[in-house]
N, C-alpha and C. Protein backbone atom coordinates (compact mmCIF):
# COMPACT_ATOMS: atom_id res chain seq x y z
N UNK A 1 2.98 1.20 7.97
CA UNK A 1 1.60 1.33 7.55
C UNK A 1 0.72 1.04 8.77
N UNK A 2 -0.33 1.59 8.76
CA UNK A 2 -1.40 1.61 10.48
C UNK A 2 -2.73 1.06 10.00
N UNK A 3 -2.51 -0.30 10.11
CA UNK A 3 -3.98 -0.98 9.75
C UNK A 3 -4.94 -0.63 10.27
N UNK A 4 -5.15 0.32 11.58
CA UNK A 4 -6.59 0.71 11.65
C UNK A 4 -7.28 1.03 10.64
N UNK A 5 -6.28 2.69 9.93
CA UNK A 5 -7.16 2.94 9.26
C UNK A 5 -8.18 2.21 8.28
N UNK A 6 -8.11 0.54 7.77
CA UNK A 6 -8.66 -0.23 7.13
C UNK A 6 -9.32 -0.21 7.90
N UNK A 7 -9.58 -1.12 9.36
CA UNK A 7 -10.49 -1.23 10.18
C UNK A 7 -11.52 -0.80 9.94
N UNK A 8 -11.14 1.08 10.39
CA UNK A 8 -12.20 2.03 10.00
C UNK A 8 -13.17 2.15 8.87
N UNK A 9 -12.04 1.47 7.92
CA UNK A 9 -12.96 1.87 6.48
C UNK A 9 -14.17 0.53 6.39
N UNK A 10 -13.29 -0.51 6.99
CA UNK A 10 -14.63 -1.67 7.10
C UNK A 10 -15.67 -1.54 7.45
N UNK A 11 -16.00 -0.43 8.77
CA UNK A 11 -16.67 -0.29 9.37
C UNK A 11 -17.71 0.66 8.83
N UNK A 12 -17.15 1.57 7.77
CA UNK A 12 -17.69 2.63 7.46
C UNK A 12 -18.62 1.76 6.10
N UNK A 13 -20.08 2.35 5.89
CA UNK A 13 -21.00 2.38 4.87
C UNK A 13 -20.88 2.21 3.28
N UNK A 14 -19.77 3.60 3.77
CA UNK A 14 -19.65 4.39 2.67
C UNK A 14 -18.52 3.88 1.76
N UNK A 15 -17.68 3.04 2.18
CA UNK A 15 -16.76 2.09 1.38
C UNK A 15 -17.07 1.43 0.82
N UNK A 16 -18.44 0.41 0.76
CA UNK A 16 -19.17 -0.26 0.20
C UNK A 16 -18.25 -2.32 0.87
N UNK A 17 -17.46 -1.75 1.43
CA UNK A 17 -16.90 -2.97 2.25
C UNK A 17 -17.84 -3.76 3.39
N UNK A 18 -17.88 -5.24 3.08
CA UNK A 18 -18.40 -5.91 3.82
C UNK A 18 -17.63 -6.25 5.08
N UNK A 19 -18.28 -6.45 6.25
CA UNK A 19 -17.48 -6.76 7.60
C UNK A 19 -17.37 -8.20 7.49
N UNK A 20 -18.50 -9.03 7.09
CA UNK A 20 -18.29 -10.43 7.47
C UNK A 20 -17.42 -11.37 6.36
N UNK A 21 -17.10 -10.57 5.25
CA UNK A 21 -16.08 -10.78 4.05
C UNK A 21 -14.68 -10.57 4.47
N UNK A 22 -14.58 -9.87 5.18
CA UNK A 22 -13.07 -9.16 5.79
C UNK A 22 -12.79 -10.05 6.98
N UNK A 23 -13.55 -9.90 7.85
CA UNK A 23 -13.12 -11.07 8.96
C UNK A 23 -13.00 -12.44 8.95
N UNK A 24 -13.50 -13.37 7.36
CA UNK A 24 -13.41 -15.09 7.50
C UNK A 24 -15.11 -14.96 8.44
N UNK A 25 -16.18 -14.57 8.05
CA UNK A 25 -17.37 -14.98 8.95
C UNK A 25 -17.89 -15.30 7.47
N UNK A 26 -17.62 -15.29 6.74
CA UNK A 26 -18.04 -15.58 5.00
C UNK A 26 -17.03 -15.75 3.83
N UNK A 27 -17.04 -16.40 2.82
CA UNK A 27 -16.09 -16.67 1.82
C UNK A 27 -16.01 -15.19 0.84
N UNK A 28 -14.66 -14.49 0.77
CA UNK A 28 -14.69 -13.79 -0.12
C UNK A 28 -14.77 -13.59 -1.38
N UNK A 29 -15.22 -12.49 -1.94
CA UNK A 29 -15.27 -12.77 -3.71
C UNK A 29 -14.79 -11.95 -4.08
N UNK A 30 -14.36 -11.77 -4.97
CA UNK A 30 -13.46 -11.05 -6.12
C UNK A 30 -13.96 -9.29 -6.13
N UNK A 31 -15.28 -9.36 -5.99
CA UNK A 31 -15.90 -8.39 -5.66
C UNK A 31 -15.30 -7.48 -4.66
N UNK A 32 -15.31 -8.20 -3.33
CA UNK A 32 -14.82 -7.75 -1.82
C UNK A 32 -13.56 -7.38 -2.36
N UNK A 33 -12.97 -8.07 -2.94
CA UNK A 33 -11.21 -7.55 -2.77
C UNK A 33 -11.17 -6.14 -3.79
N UNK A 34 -11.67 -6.26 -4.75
CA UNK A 34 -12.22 -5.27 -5.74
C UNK A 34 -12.21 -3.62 -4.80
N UNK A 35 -13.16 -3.87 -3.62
CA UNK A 35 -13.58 -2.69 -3.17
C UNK A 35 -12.57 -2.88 -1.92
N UNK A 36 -11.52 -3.30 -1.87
CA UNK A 36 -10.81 -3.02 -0.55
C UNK A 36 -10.01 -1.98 -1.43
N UNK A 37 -9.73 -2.41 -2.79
CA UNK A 37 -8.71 -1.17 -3.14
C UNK A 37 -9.41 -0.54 -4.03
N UNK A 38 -10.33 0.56 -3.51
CA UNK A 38 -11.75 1.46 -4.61
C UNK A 38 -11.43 2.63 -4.24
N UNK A 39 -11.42 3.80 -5.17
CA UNK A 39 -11.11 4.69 -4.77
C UNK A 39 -12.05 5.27 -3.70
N UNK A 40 -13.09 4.82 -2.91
CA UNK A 40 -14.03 4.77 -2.10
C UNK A 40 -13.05 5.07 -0.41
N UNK A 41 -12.54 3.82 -0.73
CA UNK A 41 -11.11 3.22 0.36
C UNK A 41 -10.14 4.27 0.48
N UNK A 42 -9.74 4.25 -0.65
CA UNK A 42 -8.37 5.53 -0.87
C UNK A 42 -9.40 6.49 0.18
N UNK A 43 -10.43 7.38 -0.28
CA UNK A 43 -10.64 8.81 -0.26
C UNK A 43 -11.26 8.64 1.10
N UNK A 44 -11.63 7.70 1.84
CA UNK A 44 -12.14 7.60 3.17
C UNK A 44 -10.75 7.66 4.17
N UNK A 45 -10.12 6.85 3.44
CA UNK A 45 -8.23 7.20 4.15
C UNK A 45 -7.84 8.22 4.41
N UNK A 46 -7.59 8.80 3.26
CA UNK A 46 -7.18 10.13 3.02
C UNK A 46 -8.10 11.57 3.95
N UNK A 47 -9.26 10.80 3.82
CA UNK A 47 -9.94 11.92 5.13
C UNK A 47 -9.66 11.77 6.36
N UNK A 48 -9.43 10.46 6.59
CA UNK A 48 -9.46 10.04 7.55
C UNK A 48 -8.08 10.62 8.42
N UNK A 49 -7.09 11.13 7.62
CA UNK A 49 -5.50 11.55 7.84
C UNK A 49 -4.38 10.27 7.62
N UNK A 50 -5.52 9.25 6.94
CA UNK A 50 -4.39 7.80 6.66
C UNK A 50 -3.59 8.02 5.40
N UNK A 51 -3.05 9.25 4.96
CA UNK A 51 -1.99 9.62 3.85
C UNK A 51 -1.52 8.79 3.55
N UNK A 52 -0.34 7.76 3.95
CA UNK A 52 0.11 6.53 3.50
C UNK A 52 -0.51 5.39 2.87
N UNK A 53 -1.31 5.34 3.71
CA UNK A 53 -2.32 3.98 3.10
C UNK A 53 -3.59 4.22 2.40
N UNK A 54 -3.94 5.62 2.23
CA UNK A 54 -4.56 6.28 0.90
C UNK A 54 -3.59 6.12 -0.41
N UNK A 55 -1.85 6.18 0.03
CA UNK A 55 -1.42 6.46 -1.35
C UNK A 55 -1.21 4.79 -1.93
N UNK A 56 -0.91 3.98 -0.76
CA UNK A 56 -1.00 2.78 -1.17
C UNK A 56 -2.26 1.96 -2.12
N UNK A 57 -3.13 2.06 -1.30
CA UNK A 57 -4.60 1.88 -2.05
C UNK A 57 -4.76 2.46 -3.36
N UNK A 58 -3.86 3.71 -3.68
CA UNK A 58 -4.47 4.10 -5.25
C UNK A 58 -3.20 3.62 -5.73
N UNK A 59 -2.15 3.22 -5.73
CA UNK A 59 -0.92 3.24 -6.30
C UNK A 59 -1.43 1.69 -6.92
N UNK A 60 -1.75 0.52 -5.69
CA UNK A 60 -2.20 -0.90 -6.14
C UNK A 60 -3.35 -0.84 -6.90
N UNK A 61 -4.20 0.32 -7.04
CA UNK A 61 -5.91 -0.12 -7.60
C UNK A 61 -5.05 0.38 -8.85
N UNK A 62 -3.90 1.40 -9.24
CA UNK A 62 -3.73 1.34 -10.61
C UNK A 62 -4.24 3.42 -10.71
N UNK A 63 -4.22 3.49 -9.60
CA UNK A 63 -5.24 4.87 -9.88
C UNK A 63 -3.87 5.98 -10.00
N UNK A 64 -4.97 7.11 -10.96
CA UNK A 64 -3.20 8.18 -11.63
C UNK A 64 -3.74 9.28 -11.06
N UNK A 65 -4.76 9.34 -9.43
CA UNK A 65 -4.84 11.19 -9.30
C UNK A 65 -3.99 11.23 -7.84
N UNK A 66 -3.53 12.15 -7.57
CA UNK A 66 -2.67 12.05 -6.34
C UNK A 66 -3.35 13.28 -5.53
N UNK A 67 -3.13 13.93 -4.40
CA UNK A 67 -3.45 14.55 -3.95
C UNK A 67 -2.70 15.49 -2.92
């Protein structure tokens, strides 16, 4: 598995992922972990060419569309 692609998604807007939640610069909430595995995450992966860790992210959030 290639943890950038998370990196990336931290970084990105459009995940709705916080940076200072992910790094320990703030206490996480249930929320944050919520949207690490959103189909937001998945589909920014999956563009991204992170196939694996798109399928991971929907397999753990519980999600039934594959692609």
């Amino acid at each position: 598995m290639d943890l950038h692609g998370f990196d990336e998604a931290m970084r990105d807007s459009k995940t709705g992922l916080t940076y200072a939640a992910l790094t320990g610069q703030r206490k996480q909430s249930v929320q944050d972990a919520e949207r690490m595995l959103s189909f937001l995450v998945s589909d920014f992966l999956e563009e991204k060419g992170y196939h694996q860790e798109a399928s991971y992210v929907r397999i753990v959030a519980g999600a039934s569309c594959s692609y």
